[in-house]
PDB file of N, CA and C in Angstrom:
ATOM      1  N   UNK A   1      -5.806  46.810  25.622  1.00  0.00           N
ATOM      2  CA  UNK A   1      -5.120  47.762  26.480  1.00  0.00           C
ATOM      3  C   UNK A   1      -6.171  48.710  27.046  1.00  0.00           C
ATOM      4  N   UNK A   2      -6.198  49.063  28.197  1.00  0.00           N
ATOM      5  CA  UNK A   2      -7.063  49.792  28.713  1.00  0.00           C
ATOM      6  C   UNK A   2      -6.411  51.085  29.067  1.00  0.00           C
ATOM      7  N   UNK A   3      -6.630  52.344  28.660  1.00  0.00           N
ATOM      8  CA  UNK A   3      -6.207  53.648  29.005  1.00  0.00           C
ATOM      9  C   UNK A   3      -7.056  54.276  30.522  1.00  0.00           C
ATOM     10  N   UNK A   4      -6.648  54.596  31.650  1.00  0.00           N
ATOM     11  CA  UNK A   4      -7.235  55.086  32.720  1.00  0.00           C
ATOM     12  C   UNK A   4      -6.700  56.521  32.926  1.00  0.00           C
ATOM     13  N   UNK A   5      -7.852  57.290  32.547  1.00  0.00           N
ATOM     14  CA  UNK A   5      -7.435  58.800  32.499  1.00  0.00           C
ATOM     15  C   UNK A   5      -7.807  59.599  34.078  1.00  0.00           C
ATOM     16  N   UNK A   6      -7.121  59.976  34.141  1.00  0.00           N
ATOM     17  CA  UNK A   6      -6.864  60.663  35.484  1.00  0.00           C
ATOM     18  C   UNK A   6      -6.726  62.352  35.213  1.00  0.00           C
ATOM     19  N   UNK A   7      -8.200  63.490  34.599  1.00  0.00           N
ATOM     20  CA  UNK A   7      -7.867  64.810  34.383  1.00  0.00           C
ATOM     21  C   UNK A   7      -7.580  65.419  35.984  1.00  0.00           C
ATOM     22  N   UNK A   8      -6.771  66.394  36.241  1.00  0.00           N
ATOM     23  CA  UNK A   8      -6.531  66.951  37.627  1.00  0.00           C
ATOM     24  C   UNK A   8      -6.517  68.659  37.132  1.00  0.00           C
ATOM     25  N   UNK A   9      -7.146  69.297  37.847  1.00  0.00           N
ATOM     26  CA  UNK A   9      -7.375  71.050  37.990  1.00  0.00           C
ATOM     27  C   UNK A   9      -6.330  71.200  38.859  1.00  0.00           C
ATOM     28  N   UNK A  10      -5.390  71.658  38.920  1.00  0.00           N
ATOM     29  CA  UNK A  10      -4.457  72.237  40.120  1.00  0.00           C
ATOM     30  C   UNK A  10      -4.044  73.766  40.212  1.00  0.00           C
ATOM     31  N   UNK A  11      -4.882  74.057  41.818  1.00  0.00           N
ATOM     32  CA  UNK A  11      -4.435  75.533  41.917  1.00  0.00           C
ATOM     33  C   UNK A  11      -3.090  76.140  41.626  1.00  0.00           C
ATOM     34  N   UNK A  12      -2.621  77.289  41.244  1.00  0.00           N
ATOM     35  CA  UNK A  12      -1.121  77.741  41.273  1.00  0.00           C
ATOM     36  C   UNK A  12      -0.631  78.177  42.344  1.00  0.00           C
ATOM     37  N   UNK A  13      -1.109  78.080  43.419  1.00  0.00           N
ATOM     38  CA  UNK A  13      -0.190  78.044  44.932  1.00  0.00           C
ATOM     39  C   UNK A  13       0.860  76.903  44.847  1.00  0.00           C
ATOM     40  N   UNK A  14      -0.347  76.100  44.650  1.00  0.00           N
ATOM     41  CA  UNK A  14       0.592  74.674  44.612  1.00  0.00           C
ATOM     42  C   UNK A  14       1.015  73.577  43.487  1.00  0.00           C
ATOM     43  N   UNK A  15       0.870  74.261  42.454  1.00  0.00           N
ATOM     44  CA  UNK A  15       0.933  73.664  40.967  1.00  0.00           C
ATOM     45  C   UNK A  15       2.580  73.063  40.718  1.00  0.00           C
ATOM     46  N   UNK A  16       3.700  73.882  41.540  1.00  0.00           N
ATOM     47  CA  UNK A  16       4.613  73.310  40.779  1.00  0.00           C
ATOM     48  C   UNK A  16       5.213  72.293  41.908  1.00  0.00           C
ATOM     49  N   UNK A  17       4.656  72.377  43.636  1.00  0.00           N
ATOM     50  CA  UNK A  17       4.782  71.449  44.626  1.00  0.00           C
ATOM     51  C   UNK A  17       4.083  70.060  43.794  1.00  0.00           C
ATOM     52  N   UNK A  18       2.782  70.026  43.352  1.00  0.00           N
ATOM     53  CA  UNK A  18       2.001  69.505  42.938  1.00  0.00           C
ATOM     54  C   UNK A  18       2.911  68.062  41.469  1.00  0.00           C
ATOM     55  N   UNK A  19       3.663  68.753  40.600  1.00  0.00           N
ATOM     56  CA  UNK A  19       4.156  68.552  39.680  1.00  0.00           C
ATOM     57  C   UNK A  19       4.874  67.831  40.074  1.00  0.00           C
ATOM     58  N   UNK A  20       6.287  68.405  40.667  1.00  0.00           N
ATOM     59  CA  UNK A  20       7.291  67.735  41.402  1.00  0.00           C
ATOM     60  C   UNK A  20       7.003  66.314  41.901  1.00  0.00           C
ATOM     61  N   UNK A  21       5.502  66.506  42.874  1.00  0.00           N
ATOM     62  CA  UNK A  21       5.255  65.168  43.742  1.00  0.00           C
ATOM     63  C   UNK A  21       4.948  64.191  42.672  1.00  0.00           C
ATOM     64  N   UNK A  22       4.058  64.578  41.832  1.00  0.00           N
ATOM     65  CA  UNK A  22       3.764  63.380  40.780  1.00  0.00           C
ATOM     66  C   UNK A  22       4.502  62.649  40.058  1.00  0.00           C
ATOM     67  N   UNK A  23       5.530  63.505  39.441  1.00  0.00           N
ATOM     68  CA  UNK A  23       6.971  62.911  38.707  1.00  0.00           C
ATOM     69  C   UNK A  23       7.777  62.241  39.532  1.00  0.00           C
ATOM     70  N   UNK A  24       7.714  62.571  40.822  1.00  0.00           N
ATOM     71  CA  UNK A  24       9.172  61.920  41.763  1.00  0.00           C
ATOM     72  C   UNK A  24       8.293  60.582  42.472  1.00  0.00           C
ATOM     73  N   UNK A  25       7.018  60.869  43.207  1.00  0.00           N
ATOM     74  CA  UNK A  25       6.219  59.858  43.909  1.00  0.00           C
ATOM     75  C   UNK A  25       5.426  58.910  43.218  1.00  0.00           C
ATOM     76  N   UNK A  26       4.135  59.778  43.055  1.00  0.00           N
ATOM     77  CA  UNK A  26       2.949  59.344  43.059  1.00  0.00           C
ATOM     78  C   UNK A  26       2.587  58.532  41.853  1.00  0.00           C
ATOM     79  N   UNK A  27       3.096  58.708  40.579  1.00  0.00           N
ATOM     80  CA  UNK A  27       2.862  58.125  39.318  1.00  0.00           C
ATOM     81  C   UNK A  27       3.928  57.002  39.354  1.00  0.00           C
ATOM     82  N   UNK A  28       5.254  56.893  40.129  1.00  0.00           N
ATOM     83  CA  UNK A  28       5.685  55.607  40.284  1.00  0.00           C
ATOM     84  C   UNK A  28       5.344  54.737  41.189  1.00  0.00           C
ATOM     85  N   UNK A  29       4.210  54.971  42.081  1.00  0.00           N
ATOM     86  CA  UNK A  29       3.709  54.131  43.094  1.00  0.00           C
ATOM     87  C   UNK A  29       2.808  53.390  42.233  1.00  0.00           C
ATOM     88  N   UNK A  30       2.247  54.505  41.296  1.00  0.00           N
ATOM     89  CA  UNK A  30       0.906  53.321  40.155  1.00  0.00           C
ATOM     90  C   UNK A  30       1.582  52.349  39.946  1.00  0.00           C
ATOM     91  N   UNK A  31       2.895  52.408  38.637  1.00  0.00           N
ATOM     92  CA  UNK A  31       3.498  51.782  38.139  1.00  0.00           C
ATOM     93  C   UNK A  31       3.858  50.695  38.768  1.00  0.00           C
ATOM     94  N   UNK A  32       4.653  51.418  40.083  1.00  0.00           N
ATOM     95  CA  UNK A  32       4.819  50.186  40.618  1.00  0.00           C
ATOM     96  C   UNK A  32       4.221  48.673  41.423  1.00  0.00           C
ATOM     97  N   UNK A  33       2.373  49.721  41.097  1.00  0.00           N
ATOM     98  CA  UNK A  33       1.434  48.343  41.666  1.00  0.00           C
ATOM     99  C   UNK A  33       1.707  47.139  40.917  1.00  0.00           C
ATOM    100  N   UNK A  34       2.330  47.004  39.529  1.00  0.00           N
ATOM    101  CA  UNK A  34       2.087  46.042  38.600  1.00  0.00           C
ATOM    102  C   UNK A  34       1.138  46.400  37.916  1.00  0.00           C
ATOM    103  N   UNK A  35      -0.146  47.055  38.405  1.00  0.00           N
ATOM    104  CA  UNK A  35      -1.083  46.813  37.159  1.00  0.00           C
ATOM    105  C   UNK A  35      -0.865  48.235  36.086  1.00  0.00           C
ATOM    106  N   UNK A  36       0.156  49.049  36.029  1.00  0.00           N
ATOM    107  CA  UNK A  36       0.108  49.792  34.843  1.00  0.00           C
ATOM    108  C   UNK A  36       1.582  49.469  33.889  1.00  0.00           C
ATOM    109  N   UNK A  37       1.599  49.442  32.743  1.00  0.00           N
ATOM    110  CA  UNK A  37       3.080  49.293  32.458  1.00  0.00           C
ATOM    111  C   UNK A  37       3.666  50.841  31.954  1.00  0.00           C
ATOM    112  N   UNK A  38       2.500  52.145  31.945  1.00  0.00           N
ATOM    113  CA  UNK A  38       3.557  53.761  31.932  1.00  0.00           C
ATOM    114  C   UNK A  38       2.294  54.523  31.839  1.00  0.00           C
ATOM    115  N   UNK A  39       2.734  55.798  31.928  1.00  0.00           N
ATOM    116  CA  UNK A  39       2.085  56.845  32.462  1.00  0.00           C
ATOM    117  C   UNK A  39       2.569  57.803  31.398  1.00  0.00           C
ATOM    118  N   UNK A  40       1.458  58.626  30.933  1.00  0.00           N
ATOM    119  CA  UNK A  40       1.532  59.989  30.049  1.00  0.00           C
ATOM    120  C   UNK A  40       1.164  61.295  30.464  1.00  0.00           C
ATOM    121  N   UNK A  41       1.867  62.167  30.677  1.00  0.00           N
ATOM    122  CA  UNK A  41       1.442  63.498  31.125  1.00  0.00           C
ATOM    123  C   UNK A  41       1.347  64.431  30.498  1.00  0.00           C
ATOM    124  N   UNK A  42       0.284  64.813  30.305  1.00  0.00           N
ATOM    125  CA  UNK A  42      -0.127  66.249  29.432  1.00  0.00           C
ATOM    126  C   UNK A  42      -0.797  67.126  30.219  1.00  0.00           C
ATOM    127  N   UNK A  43      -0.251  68.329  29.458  1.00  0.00           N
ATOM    128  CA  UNK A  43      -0.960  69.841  29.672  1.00  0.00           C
ATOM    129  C   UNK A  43      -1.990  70.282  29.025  1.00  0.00           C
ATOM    130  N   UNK A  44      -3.107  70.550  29.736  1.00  0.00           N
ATOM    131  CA  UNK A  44      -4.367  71.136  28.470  1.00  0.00           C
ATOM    132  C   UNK A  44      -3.913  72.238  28.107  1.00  0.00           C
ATOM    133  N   UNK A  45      -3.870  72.692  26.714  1.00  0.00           N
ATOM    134  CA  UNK A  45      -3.564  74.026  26.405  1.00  0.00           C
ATOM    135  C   UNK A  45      -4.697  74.948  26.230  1.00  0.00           C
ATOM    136  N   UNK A  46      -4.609  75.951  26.016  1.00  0.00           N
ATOM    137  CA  UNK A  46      -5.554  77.323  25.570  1.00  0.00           C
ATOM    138  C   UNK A  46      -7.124  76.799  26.878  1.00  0.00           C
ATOM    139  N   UNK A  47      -6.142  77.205  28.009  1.00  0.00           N
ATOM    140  CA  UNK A  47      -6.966  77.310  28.981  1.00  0.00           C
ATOM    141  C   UNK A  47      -6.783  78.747  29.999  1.00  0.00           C
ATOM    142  N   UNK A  48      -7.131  78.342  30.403  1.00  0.00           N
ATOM    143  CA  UNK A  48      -6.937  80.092  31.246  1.00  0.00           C
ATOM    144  C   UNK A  48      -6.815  79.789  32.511  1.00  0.00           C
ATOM    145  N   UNK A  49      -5.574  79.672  33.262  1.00  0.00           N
ATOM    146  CA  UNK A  49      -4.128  79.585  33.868  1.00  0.00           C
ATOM    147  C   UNK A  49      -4.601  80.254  35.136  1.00  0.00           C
ATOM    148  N   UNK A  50      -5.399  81.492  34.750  1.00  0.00           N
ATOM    149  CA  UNK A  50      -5.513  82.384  36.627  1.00  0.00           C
ATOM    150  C   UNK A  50      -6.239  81.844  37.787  1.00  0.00           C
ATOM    151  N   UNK A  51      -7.422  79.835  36.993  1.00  0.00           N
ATOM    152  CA  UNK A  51      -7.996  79.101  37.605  1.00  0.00           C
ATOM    153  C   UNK A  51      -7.220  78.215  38.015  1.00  0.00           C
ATOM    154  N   UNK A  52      -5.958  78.092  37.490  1.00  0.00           N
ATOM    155  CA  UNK A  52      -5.408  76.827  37.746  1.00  0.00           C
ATOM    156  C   UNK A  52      -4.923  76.093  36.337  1.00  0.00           C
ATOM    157  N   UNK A  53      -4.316  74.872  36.563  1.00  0.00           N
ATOM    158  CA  UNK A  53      -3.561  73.920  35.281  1.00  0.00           C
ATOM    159  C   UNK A  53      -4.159  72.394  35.428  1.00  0.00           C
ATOM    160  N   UNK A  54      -4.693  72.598  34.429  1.00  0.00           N
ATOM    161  CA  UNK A  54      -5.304  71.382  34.214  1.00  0.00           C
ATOM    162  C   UNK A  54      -4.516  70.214  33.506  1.00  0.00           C
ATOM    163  N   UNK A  55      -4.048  69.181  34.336  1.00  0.00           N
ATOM    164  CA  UNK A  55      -3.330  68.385  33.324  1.00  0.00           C
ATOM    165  C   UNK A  55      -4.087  66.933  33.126  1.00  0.00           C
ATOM    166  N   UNK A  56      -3.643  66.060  31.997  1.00  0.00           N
ATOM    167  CA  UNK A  56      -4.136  64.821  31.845  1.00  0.00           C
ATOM    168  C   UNK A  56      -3.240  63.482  32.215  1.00  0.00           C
ATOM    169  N   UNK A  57      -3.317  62.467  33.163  1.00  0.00           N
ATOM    170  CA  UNK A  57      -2.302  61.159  33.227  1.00  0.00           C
ATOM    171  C   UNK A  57      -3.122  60.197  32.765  1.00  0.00           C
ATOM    172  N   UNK A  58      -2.499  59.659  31.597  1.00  0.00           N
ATOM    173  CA  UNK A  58      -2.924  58.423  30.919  1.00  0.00           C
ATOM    174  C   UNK A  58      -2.065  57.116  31.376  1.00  0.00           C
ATOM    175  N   UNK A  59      -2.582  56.454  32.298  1.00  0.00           N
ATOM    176  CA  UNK A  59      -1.763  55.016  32.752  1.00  0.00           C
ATOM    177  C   UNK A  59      -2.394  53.993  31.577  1.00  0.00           C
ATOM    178  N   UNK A  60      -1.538  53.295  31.196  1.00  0.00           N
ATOM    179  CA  UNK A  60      -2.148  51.808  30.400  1.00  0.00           C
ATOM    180  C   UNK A  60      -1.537  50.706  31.360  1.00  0.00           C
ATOM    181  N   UNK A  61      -2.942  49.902  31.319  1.00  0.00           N
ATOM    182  CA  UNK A  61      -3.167  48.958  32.071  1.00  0.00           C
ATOM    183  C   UNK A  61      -2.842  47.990  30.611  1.00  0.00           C
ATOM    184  N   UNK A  62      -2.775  46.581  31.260  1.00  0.00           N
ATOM    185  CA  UNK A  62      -2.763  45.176  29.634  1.00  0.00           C
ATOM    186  C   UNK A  62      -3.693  45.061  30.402  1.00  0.00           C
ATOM    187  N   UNK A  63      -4.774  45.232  30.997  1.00  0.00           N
ATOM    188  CA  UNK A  63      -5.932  44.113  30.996  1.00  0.00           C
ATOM    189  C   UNK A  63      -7.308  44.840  31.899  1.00  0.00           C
ATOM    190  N   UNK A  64      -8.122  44.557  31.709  1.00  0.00           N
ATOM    191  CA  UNK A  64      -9.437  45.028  32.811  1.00  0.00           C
ATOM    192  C   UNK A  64      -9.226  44.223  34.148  1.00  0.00           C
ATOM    193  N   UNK A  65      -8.967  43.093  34.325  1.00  0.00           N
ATOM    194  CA  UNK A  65      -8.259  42.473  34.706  1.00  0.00           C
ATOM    195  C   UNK A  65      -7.310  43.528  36.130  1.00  0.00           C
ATOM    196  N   UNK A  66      -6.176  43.599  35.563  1.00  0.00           N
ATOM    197  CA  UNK A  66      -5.090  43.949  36.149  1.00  0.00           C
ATOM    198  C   UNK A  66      -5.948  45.536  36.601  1.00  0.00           C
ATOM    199  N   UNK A  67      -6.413  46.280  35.901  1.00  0.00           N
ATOM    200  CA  UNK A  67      -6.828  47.536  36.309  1.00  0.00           C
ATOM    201  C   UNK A  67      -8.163  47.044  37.711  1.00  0.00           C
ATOM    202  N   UNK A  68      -9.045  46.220  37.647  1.00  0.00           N
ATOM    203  CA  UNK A  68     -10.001  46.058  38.717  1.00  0.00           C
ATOM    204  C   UNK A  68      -8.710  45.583  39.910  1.00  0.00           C
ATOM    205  N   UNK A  69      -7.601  44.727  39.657  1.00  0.00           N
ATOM    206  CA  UNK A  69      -6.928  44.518  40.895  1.00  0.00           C
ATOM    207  C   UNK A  69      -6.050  46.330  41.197  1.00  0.00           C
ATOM    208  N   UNK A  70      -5.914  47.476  40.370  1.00  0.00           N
ATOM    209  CA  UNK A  70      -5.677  48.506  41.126  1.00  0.00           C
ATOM    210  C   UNK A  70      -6.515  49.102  42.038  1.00  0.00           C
ATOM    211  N   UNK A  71      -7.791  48.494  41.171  1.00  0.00           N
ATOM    212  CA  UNK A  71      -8.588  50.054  42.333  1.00  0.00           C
ATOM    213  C   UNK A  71      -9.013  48.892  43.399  1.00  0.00           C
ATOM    214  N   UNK A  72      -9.050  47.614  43.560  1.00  0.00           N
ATOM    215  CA  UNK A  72      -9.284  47.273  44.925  1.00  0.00           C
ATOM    216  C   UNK A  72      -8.513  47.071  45.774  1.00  0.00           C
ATOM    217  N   UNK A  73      -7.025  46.877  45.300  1.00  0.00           N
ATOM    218  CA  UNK A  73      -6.220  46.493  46.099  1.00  0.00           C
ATOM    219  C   UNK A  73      -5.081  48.020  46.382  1.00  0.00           C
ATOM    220  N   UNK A  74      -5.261  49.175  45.601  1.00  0.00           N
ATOM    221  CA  UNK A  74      -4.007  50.242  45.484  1.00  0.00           C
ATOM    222  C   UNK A  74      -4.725  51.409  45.674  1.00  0.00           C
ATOM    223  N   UNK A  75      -5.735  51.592  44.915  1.00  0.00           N
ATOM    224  CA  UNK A  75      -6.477  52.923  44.539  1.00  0.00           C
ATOM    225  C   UNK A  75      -7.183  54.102  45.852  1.00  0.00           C
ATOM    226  N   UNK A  76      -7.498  53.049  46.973  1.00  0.00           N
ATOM    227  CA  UNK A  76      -7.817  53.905  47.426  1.00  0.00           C
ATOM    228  C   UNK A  76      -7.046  54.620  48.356  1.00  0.00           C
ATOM    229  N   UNK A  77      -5.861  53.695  48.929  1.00  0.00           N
ATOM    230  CA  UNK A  77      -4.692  54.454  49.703  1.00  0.00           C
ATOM    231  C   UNK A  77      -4.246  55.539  49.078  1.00  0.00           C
ATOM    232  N   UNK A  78      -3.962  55.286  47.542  1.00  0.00           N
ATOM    233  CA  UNK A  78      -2.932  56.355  46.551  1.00  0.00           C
ATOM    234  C   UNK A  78      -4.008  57.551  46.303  1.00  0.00           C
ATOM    235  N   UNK A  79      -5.153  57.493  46.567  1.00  0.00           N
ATOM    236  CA  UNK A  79      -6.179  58.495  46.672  1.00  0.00           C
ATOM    237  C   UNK A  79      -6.383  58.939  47.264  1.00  0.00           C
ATOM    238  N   UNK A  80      -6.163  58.503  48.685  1.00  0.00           N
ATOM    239  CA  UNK A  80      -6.171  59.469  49.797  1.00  0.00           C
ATOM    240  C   UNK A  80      -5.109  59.894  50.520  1.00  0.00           C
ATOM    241  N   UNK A  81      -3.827  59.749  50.024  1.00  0.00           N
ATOM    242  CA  UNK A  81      -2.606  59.889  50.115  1.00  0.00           C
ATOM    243  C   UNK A  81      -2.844  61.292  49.372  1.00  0.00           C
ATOM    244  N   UNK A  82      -2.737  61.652  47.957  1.00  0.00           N
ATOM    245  CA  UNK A  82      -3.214  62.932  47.236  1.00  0.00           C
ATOM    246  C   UNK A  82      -4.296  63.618  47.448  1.00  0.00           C
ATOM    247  N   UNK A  83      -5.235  63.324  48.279  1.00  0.00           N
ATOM    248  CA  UNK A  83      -6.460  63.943  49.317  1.00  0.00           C
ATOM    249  C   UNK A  83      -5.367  64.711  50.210  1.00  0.00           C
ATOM    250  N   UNK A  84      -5.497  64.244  50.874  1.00  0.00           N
ATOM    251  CA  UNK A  84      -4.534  64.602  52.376  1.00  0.00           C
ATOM    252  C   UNK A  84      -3.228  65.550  51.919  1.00  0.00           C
ATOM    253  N   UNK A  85      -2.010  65.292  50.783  1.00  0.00           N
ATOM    254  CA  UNK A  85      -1.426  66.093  50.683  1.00  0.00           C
ATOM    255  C   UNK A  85      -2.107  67.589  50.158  1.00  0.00           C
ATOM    256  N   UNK A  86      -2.713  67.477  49.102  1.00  0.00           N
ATOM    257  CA  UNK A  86      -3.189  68.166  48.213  1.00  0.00           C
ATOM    258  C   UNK A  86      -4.903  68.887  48.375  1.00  0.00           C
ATOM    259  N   UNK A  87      -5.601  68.021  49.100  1.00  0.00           N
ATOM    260  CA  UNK A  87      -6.825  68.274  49.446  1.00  0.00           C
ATOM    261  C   UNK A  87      -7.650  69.140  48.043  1.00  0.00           C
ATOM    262  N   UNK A  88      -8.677  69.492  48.095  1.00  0.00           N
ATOM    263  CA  UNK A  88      -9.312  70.629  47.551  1.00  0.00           C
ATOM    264  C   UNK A  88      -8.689  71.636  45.993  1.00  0.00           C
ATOM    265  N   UNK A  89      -7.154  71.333  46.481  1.00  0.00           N
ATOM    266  CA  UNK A  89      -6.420  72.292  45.890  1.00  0.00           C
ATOM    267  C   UNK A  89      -6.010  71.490  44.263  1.00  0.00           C
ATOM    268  N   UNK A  90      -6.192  70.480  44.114  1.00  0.00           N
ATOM    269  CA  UNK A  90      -5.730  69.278  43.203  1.00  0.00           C
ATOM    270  C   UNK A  90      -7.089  68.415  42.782  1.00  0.00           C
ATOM    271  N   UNK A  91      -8.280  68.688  42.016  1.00  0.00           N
ATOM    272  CA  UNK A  91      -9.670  68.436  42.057  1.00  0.00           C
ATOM    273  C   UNK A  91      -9.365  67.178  40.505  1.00  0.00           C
ATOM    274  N   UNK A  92      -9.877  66.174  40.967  1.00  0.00           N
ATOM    275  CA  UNK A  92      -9.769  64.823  39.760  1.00  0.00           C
ATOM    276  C   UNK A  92     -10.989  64.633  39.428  1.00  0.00           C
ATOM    277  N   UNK A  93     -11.050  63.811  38.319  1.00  0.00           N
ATOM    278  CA  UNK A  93     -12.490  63.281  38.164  1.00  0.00           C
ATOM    279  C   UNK A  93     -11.262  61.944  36.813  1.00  0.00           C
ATOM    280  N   UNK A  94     -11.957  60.840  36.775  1.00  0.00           N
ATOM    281  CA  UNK A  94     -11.491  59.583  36.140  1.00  0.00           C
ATOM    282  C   UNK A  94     -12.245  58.996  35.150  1.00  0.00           C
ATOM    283  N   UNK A  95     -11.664  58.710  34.083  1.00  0.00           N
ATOM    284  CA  UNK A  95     -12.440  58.096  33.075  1.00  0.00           C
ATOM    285  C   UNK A  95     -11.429  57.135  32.668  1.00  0.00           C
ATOM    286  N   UNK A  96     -12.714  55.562  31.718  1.00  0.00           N
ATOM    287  CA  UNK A  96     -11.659  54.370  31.627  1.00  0.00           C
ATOM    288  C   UNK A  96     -11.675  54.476  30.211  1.00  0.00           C
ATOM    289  N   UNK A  97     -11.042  53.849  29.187  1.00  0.00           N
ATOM    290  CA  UNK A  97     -11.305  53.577  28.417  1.00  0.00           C
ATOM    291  C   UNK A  97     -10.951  52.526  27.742  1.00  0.00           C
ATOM    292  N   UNK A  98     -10.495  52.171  26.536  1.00  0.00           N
ATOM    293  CA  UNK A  98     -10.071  50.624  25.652  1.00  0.00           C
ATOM    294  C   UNK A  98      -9.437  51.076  24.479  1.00  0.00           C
ATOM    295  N   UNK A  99      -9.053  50.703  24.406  1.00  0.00           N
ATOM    296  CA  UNK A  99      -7.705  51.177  22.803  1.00  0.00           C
ATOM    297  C   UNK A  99      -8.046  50.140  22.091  1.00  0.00           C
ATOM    298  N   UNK A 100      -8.727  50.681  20.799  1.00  0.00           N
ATOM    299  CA  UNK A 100      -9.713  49.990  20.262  1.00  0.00           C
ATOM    300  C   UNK A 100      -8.208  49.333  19.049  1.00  0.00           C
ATOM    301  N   UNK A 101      -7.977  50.506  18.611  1.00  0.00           N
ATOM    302  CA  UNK A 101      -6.902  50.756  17.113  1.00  0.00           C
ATOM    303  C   UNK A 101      -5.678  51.634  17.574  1.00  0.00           C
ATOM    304  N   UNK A 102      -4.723  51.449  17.244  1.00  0.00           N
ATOM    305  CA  UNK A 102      -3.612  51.999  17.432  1.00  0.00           C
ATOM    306  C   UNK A 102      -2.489  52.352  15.801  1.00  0.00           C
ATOM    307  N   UNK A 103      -2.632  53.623  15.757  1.00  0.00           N
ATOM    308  CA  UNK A 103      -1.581  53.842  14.349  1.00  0.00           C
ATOM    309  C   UNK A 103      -0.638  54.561  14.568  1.00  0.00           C
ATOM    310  N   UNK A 104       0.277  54.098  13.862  1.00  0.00           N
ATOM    311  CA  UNK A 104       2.019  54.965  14.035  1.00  0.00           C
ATOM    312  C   UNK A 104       2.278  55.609  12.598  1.00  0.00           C
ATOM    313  N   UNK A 105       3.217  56.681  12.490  1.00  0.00           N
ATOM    314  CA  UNK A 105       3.762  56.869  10.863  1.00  0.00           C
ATOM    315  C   UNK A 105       4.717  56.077  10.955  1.00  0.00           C
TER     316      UNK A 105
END
């Protein structure tokens, strides 16, 4: 399973426009490429809020595979789709990773 982390800084002008779009649009357009099967959204806590809200989206991909067919075939429209709405104001940076072990209680 491959985890594709997506951290985003979002100003508070537009933090809760910002929110809205992701839950209603933008995180079901991933999904709906095929190559993710869900999406996790977190809040960084004990940050300091007067810069902005930093949140984390964890998509899992099943395969390296399926994730190289997002970013050549999806990634860069859905990136500049959130450029263009959001510009400047919504700052990403992406990291991949691999789910090595997985434990439940």
């Amino acid at each position: 399973m491959i985890v594709y982390n997506v951290t985003v800084k979002v100003d508070l002008d537009i933090h809760e426009e910002w929110k809205h779009w992701m839950r209603q649009s933008h995180i079901q357009a991933l999904i709906e490429t095929g190559c993710f099967t869900s999406c996790r959204m977190s809040k960084l806590l004990a940050q300091n809020e007067d810069e902005g809200i930093t949140y984390s989206l964890q998509y899992l991909s099943p395969s390296m595979k399926k994730f190289h067919q997002y970013q050549a075939q999806f990634a860069p429209a859905l990136r500049k789709e959130h450029h263009e709405k959001f510009g400047e104001k919504a700052v990403s940076f992406r990291t991949m990773m691999e789910v090595v072990d997985e434990f439940h209680s």
